[in-house]
PDB file of N, CA and C in Angstrom:
ATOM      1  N   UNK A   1     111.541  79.186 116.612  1.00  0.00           N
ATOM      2  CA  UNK A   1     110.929  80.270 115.858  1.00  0.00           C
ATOM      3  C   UNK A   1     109.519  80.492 116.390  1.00  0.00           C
ATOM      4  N   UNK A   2     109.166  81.831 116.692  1.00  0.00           N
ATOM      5  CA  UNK A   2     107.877  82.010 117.416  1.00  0.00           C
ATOM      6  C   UNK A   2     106.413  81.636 116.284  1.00  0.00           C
ATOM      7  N   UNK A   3     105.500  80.571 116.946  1.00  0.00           N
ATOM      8  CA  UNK A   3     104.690  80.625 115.881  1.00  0.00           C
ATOM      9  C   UNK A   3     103.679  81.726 115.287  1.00  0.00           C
ATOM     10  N   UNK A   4     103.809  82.050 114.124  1.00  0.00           N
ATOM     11  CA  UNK A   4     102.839  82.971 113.358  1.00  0.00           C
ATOM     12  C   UNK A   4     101.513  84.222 113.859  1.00  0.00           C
ATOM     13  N   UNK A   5     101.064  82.533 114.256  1.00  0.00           N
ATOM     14  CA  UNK A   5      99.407  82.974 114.485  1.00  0.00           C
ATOM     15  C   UNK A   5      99.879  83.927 115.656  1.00  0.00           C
ATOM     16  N   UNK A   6     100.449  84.279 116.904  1.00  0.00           N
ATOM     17  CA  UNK A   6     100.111  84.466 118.107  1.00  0.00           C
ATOM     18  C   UNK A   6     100.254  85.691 117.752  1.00  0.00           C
ATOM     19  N   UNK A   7     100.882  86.618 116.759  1.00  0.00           N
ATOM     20  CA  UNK A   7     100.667  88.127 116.650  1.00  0.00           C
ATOM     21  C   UNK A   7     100.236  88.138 115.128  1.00  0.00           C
ATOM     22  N   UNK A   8      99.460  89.235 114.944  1.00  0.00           N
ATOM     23  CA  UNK A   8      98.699  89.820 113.940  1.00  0.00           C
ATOM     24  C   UNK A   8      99.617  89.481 112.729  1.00  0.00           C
ATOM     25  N   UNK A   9      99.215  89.006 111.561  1.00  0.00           N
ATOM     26  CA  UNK A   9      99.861  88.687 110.386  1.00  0.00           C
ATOM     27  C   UNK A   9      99.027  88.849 108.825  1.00  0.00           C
ATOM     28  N   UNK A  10      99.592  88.642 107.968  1.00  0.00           N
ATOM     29  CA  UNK A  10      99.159  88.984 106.800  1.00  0.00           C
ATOM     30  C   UNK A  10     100.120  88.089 105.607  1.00  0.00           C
ATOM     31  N   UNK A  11      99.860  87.568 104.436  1.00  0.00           N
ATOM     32  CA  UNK A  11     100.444  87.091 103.601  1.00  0.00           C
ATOM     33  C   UNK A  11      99.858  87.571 102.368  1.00  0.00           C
ATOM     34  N   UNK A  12     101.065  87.516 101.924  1.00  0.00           N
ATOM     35  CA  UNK A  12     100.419  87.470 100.070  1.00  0.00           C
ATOM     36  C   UNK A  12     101.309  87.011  99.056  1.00  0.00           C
ATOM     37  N   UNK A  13     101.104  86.929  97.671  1.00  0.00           N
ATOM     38  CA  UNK A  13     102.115  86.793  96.490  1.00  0.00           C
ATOM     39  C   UNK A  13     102.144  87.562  95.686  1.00  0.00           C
ATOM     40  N   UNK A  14     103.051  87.622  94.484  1.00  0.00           N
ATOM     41  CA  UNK A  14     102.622  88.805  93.584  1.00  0.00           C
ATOM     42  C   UNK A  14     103.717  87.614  92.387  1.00  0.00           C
ATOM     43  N   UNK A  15     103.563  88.265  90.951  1.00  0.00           N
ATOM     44  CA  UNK A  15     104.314  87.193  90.032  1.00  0.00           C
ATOM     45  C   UNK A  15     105.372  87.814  89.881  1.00  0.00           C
ATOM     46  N   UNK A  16     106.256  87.182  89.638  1.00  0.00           N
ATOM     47  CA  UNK A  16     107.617  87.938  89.485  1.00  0.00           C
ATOM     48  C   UNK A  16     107.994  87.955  87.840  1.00  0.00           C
ATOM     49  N   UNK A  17     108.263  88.853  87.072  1.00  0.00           N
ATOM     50  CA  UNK A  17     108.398  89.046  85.773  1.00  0.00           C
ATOM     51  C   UNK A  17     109.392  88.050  85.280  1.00  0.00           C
ATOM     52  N   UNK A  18     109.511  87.597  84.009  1.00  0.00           N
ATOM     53  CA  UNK A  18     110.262  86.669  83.640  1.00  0.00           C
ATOM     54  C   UNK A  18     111.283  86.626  84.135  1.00  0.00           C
ATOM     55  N   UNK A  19     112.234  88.052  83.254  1.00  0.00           N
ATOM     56  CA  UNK A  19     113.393  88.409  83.269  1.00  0.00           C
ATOM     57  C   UNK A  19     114.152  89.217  84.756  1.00  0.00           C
ATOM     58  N   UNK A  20     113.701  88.820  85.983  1.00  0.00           N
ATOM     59  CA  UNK A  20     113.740  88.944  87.289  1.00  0.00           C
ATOM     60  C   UNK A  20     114.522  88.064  88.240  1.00  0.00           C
ATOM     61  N   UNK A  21     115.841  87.798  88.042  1.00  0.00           N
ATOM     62  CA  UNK A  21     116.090  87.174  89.017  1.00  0.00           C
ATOM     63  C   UNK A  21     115.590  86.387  90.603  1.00  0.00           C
ATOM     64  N   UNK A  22     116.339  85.716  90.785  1.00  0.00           N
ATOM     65  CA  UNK A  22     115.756  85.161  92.439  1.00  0.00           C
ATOM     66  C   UNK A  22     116.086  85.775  93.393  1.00  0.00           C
ATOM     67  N   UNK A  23     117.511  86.073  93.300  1.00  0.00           N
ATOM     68  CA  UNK A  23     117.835  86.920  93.806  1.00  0.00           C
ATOM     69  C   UNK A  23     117.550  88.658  93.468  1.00  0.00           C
ATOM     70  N   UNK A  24     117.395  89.194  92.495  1.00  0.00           N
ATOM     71  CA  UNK A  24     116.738  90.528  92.242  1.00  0.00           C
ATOM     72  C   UNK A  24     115.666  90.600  93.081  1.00  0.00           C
ATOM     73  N   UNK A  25     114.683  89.641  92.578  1.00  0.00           N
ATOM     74  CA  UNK A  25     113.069  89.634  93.569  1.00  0.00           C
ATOM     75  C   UNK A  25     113.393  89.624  95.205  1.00  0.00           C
ATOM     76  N   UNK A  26     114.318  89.102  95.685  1.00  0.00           N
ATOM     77  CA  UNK A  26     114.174  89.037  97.265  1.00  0.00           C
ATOM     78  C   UNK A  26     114.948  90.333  97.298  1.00  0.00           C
ATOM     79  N   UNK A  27     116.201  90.823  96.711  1.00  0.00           N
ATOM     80  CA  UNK A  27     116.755  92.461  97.281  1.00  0.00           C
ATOM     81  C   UNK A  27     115.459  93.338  96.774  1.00  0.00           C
ATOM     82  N   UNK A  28     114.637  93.410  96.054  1.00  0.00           N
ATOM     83  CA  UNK A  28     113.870  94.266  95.893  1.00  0.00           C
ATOM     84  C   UNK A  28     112.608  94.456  96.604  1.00  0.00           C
ATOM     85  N   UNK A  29     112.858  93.420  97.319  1.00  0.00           N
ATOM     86  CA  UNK A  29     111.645  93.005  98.456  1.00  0.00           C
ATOM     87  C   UNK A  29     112.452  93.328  99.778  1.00  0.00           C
ATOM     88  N   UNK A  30     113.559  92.935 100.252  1.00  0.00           N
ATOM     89  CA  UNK A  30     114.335  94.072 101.115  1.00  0.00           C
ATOM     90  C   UNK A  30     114.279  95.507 100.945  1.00  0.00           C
ATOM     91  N   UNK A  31     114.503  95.706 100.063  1.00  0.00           N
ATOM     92  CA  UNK A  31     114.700  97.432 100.231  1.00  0.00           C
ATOM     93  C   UNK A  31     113.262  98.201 100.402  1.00  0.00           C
ATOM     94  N   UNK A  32     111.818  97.588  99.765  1.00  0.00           N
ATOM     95  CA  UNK A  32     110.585  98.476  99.680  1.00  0.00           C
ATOM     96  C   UNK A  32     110.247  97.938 101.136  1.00  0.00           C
ATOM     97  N   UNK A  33     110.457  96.714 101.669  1.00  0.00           N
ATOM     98  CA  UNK A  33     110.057  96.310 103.048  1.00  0.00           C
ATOM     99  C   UNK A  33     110.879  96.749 104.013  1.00  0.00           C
ATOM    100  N   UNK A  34     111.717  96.643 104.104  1.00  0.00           N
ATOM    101  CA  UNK A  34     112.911  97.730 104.986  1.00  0.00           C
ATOM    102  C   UNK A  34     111.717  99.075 105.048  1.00  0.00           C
ATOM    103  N   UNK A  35     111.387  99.931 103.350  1.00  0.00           N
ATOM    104  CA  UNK A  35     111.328 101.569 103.419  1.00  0.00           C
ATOM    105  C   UNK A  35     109.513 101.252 103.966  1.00  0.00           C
ATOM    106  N   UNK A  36     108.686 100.042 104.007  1.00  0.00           N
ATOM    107  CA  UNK A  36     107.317 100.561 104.573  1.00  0.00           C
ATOM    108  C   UNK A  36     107.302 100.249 105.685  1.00  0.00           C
ATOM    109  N   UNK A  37     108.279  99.294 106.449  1.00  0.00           N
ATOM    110  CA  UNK A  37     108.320  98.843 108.029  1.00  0.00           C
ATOM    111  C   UNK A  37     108.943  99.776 108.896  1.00  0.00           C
ATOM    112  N   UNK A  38     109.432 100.919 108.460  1.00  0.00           N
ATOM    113  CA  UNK A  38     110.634 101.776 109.551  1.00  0.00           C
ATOM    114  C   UNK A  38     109.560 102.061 110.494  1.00  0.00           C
ATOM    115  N   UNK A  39     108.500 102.486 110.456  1.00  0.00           N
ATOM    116  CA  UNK A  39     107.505 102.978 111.713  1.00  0.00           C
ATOM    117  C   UNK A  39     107.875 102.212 113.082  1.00  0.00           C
ATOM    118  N   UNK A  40     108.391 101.329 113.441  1.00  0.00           N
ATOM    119  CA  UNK A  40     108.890 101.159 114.583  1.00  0.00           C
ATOM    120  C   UNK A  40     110.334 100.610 114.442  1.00  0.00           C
ATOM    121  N   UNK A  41     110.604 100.922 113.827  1.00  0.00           N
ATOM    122  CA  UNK A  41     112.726 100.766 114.014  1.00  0.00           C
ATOM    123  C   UNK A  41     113.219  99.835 113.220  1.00  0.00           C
ATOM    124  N   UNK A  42     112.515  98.421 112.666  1.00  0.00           N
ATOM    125  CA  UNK A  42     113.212  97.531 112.384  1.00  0.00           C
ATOM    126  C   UNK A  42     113.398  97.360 110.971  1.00  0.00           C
ATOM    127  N   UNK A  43     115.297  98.155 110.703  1.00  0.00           N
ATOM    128  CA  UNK A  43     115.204  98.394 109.096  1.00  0.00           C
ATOM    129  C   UNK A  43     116.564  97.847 108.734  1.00  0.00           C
ATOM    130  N   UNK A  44     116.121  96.539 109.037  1.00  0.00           N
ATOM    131  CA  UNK A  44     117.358  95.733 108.816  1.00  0.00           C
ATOM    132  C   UNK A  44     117.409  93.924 108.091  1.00  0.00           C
ATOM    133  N   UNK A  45     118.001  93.674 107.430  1.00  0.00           N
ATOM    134  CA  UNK A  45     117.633  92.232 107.172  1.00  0.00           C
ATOM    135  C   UNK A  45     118.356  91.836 108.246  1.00  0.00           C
ATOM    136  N   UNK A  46     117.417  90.695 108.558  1.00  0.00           N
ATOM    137  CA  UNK A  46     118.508  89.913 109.250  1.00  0.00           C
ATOM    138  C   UNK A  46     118.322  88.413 109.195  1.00  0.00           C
ATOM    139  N   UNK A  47     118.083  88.130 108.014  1.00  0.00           N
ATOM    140  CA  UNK A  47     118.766  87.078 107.074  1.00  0.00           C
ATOM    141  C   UNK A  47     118.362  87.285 105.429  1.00  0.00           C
ATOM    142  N   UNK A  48     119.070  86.077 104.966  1.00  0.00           N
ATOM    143  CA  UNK A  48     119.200  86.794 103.218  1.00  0.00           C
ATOM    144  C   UNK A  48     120.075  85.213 102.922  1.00  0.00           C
ATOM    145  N   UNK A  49     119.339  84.190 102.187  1.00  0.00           N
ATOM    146  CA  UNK A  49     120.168  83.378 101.417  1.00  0.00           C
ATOM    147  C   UNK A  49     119.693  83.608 100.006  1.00  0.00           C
ATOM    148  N   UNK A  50     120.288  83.933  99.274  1.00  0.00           N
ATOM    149  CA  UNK A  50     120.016  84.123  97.433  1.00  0.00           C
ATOM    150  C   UNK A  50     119.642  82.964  96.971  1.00  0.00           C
ATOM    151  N   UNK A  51     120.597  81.748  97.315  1.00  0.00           N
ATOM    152  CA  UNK A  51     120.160  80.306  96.488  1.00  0.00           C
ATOM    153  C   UNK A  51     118.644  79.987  96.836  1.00  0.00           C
ATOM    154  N   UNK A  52     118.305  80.482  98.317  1.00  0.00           N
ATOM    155  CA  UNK A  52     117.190  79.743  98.795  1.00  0.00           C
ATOM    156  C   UNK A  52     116.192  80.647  98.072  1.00  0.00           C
ATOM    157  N   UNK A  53     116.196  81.965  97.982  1.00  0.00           N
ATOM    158  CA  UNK A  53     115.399  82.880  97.758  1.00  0.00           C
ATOM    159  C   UNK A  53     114.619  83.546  98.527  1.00  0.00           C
ATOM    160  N   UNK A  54     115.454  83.489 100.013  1.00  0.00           N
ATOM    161  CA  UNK A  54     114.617  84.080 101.205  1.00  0.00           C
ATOM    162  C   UNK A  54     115.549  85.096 101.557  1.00  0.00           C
ATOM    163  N   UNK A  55     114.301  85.983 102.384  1.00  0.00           N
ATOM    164  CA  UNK A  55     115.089  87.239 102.710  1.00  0.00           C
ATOM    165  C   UNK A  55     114.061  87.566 104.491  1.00  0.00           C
ATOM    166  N   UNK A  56     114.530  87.815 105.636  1.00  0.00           N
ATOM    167  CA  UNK A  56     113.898  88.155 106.465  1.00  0.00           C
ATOM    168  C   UNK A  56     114.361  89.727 107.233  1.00  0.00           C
ATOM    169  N   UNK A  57     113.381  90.256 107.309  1.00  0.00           N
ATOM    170  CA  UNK A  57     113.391  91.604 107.798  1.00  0.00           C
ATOM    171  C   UNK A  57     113.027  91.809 109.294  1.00  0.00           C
ATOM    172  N   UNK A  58     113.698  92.896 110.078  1.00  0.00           N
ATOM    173  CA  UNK A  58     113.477  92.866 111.352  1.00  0.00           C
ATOM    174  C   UNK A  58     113.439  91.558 112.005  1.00  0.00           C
ATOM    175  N   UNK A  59     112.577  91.647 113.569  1.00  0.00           N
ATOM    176  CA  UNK A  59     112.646  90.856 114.502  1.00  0.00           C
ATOM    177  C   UNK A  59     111.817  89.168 113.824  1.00  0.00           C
ATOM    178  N   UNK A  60     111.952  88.790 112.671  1.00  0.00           N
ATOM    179  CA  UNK A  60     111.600  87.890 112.497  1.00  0.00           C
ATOM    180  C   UNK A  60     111.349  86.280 113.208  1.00  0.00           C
ATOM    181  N   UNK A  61     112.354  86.010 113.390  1.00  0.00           N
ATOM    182  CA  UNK A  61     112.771  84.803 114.231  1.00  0.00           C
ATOM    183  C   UNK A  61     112.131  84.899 115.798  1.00  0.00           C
ATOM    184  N   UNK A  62     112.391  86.314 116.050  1.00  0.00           N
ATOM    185  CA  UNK A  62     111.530  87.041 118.042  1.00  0.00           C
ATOM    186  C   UNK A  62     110.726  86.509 118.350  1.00  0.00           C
ATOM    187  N   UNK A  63     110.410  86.385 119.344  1.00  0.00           N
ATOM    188  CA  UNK A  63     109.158  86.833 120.497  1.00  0.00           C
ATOM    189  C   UNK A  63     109.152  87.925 120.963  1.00  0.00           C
ATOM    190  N   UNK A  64     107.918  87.934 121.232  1.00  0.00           N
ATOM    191  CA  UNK A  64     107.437  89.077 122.243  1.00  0.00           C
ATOM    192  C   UNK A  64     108.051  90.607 121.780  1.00  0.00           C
ATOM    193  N   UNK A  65     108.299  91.085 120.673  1.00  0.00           N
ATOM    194  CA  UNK A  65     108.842  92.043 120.422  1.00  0.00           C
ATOM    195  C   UNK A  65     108.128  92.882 119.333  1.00  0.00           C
ATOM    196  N   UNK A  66     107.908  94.605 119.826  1.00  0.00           N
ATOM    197  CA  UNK A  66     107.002  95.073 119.271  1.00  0.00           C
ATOM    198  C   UNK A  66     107.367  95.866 118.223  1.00  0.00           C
ATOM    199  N   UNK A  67     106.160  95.474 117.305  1.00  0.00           N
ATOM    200  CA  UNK A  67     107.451  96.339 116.089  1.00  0.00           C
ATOM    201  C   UNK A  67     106.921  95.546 114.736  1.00  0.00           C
ATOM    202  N   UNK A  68     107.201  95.785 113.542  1.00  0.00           N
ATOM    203  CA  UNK A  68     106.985  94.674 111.801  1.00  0.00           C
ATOM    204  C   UNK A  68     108.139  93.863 112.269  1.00  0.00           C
ATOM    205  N   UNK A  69     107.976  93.072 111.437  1.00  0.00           N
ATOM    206  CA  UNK A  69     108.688  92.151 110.550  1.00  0.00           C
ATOM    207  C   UNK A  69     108.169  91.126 109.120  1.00  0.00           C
ATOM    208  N   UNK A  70     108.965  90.839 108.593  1.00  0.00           N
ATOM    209  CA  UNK A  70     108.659  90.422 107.210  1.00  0.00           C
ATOM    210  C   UNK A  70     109.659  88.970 106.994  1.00  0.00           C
ATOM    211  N   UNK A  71     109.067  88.233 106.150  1.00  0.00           N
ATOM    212  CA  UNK A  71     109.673  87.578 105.317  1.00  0.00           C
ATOM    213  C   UNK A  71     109.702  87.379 103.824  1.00  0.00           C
ATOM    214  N   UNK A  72     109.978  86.822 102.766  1.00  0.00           N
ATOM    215  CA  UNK A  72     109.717  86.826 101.753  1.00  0.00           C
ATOM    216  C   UNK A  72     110.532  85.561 101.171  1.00  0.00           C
ATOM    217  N   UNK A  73     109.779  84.272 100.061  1.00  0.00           N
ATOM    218  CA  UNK A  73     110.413  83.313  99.560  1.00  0.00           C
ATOM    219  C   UNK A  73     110.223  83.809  98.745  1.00  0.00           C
ATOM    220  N   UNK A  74     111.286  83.355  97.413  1.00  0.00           N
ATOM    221  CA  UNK A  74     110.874  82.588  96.107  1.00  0.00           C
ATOM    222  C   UNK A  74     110.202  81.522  95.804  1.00  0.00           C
ATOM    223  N   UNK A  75     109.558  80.978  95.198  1.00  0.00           N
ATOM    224  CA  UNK A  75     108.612  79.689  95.004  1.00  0.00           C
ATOM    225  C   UNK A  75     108.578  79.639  93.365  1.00  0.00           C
ATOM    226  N   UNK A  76     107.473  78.374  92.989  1.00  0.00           N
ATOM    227  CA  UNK A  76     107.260  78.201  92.056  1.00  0.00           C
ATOM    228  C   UNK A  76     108.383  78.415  90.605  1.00  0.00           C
ATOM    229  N   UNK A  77     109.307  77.749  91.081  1.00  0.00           N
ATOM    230  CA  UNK A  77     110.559  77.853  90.059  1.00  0.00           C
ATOM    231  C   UNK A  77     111.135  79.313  89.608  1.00  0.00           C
ATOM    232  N   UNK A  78     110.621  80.133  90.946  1.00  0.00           N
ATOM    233  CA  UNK A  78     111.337  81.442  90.634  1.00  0.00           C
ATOM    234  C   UNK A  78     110.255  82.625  90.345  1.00  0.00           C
ATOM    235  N   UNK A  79     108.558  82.338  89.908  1.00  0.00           N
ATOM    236  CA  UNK A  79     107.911  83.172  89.290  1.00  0.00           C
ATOM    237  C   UNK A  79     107.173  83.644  90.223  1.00  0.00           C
ATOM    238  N   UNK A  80     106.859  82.910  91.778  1.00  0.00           N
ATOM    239  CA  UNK A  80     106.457  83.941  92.521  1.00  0.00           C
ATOM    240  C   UNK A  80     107.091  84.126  93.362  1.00  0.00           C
ATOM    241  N   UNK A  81     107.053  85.475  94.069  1.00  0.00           N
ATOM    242  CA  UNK A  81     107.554  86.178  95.311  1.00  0.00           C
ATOM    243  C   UNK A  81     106.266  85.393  96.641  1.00  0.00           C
ATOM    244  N   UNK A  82     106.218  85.057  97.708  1.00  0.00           N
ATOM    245  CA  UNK A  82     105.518  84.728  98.512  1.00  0.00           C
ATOM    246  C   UNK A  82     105.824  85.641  99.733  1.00  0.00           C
ATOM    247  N   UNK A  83     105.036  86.654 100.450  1.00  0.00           N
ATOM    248  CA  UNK A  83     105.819  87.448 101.268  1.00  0.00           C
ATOM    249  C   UNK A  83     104.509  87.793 102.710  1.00  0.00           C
ATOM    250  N   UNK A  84     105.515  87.587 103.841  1.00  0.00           N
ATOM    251  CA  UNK A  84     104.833  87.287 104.892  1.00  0.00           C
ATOM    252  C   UNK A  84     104.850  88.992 105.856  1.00  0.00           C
ATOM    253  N   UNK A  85     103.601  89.760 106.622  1.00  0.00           N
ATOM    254  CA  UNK A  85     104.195  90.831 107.054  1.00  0.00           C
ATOM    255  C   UNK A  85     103.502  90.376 108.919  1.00  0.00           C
ATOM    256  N   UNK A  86     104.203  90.255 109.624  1.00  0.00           N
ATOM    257  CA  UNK A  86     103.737  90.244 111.453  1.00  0.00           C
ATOM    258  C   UNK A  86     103.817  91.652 112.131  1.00  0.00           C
ATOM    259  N   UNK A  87     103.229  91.928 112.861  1.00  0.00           N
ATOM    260  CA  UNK A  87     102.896  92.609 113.704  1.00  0.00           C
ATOM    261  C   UNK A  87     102.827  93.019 114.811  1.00  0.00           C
ATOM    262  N   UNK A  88     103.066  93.090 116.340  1.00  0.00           N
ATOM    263  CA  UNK A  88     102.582  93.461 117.294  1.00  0.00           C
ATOM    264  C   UNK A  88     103.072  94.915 117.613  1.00  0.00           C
ATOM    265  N   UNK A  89     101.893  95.338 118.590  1.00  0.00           N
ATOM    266  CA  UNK A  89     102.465  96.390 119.326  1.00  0.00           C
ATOM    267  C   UNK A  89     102.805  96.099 120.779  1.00  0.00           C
ATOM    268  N   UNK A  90     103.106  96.658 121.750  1.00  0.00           N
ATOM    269  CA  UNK A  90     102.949  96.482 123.434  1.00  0.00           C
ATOM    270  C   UNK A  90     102.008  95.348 123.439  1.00  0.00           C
ATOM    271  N   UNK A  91     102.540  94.476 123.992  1.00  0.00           N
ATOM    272  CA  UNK A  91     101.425  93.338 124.692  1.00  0.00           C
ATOM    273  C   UNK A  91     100.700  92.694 124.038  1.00  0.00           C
ATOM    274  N   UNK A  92     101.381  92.036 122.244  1.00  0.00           N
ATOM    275  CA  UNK A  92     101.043  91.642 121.101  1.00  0.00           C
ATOM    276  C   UNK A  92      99.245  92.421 120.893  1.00  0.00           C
ATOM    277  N   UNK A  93      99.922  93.883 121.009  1.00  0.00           N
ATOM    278  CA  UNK A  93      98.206  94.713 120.373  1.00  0.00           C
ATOM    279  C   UNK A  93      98.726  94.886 119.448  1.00  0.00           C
ATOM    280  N   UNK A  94      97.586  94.693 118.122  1.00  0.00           N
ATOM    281  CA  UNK A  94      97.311  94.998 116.606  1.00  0.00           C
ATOM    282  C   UNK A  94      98.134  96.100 116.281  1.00  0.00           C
ATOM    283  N   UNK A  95      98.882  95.809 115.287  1.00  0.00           N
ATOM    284  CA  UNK A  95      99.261  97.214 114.289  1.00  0.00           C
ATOM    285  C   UNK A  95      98.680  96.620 112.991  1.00  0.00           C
ATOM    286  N   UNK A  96      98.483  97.617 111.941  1.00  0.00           N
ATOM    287  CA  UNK A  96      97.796  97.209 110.886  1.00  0.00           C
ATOM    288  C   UNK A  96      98.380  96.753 110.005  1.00  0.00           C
ATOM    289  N   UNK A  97      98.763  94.913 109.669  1.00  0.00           N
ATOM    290  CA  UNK A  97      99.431  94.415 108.961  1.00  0.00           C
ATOM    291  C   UNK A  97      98.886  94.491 107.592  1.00  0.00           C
ATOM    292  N   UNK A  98      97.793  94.241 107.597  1.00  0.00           N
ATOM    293  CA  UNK A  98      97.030  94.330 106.442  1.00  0.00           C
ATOM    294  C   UNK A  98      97.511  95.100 105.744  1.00  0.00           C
ATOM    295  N   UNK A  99      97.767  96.308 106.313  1.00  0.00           N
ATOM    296  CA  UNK A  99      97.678  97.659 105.000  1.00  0.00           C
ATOM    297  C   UNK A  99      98.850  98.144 104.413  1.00  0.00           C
ATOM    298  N   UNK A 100     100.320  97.542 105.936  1.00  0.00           N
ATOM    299  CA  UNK A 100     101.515  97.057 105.420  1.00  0.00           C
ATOM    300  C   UNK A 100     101.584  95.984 104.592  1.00  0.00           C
ATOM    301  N   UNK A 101     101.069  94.987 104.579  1.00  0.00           N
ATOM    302  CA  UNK A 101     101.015  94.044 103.385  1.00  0.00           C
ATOM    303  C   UNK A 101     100.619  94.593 101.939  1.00  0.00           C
ATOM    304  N   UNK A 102      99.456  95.234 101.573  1.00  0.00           N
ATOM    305  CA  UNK A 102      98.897  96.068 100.913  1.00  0.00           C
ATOM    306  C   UNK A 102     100.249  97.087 100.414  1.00  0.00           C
ATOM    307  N   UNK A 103     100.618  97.663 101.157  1.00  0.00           N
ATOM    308  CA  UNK A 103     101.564  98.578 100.804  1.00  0.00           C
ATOM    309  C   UNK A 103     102.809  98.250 100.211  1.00  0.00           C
ATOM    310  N   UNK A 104     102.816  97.551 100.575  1.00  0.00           N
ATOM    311  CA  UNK A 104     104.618  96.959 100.206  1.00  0.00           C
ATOM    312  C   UNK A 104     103.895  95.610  98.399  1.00  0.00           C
ATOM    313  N   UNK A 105     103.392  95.240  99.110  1.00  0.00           N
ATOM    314  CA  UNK A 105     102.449  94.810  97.131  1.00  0.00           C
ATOM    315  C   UNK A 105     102.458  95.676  96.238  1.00  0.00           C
ATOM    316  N   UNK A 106     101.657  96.787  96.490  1.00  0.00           N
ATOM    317  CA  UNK A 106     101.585  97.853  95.382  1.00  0.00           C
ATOM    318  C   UNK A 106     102.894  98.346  95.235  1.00  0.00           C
ATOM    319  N   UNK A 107     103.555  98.310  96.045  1.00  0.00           N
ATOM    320  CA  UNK A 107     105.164  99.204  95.756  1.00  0.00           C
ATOM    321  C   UNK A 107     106.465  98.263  95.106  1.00  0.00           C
ATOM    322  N   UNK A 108     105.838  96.661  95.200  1.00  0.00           N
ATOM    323  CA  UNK A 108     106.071  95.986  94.434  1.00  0.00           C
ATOM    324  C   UNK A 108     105.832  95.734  92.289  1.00  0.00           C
ATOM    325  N   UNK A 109     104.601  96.041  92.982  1.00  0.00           N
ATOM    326  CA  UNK A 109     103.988  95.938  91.766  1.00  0.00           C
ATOM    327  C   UNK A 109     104.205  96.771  91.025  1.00  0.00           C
ATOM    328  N   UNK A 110     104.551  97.946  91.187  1.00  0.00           N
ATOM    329  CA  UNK A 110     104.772  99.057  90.504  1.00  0.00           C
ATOM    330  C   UNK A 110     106.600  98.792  90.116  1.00  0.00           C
ATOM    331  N   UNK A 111     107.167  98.616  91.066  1.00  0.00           N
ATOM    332  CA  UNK A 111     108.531  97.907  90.550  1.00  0.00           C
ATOM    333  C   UNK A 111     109.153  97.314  89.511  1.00  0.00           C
ATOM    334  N   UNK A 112     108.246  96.227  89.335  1.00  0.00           N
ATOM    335  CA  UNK A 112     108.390  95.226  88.785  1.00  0.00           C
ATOM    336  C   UNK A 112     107.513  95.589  87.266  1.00  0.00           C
ATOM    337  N   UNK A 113     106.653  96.081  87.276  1.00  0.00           N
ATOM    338  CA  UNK A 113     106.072  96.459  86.189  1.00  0.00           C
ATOM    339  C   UNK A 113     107.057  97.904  85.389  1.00  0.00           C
ATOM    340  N   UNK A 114     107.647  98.392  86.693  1.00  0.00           N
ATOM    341  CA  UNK A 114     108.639  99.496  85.984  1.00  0.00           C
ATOM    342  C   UNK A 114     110.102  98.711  85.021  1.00  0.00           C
ATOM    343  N   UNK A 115     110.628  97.789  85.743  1.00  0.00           N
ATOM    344  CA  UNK A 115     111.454  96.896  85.293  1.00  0.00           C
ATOM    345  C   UNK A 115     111.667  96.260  84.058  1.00  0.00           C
ATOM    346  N   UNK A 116     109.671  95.473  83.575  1.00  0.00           N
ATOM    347  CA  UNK A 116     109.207  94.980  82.950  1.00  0.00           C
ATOM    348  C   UNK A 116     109.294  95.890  81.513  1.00  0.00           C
ATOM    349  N   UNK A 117     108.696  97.224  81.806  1.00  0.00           N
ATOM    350  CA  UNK A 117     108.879  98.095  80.541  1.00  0.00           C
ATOM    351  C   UNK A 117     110.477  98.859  80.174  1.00  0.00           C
ATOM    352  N   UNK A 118     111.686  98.788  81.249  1.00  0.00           N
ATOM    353  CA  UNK A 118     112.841  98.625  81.187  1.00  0.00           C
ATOM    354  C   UNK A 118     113.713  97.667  80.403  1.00  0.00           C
ATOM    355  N   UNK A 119     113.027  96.382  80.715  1.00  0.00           N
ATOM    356  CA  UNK A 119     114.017  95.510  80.055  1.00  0.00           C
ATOM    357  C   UNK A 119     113.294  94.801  79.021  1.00  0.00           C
ATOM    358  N   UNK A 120     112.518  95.208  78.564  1.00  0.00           N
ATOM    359  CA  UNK A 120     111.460  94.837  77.106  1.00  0.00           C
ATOM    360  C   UNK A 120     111.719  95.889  76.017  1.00  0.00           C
TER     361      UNK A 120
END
């Protein structure tokens, strides 16, 4: 597995609402990360265990390949989401993970808070 650091990266968490599955939280973290990563092609999981609570998007596992990718655990007995966004362009140059990280949070957050007033 290519290590981390060598292209541009970003992490964050967000809490996952009670009544939220482990599996709910990682497909719902597929589908908004799939819809903010398409800018360079990669709109695909390509892995997904439910028990574990991981889900990986695009060229995850790669090298040298330009383009997002994402990961995302479950942790903390289910209540947080932990979600990873990488980066390169041509010749591991910067794309702005940050603001894909940023983006896919808030589109989380808004999710999950929509959910929250759904199932309350």
């Amino acid at each position: 597995m290519e290590y981390l650091w060598l292209v541009p990266h970003n992490s964050m968490n967000i809490e996952i609402p009670n009544h939220v599955t482990k599996a709910e939280a990682i497909n719902i973290f597929g589908i908004v990360a799939i819809d903010q990563l398409t800018a360079w092609g990669n709109r695909s999981v390509t892995y997904q265990n439910n028990e574990e609570g991981v889900i990986e998007i695009g060229p995850w596992r790669k090298t040298n390949i330009a383009g997002y990718a994402a990961r995302a655990e479950v942790k903390d007995n289910g209540s947080t989401l932990y979600f990873f966004v990488k980066g390169a362009g041509p010749y591991y140059s910067d794309l702005p993970v940050e603001k894909k990280s940023n983006e896919i949070y808030s589109e989380l957050n808004r999710i999950f808070n929509t959910v929250s007033h759904i199932k309350n």
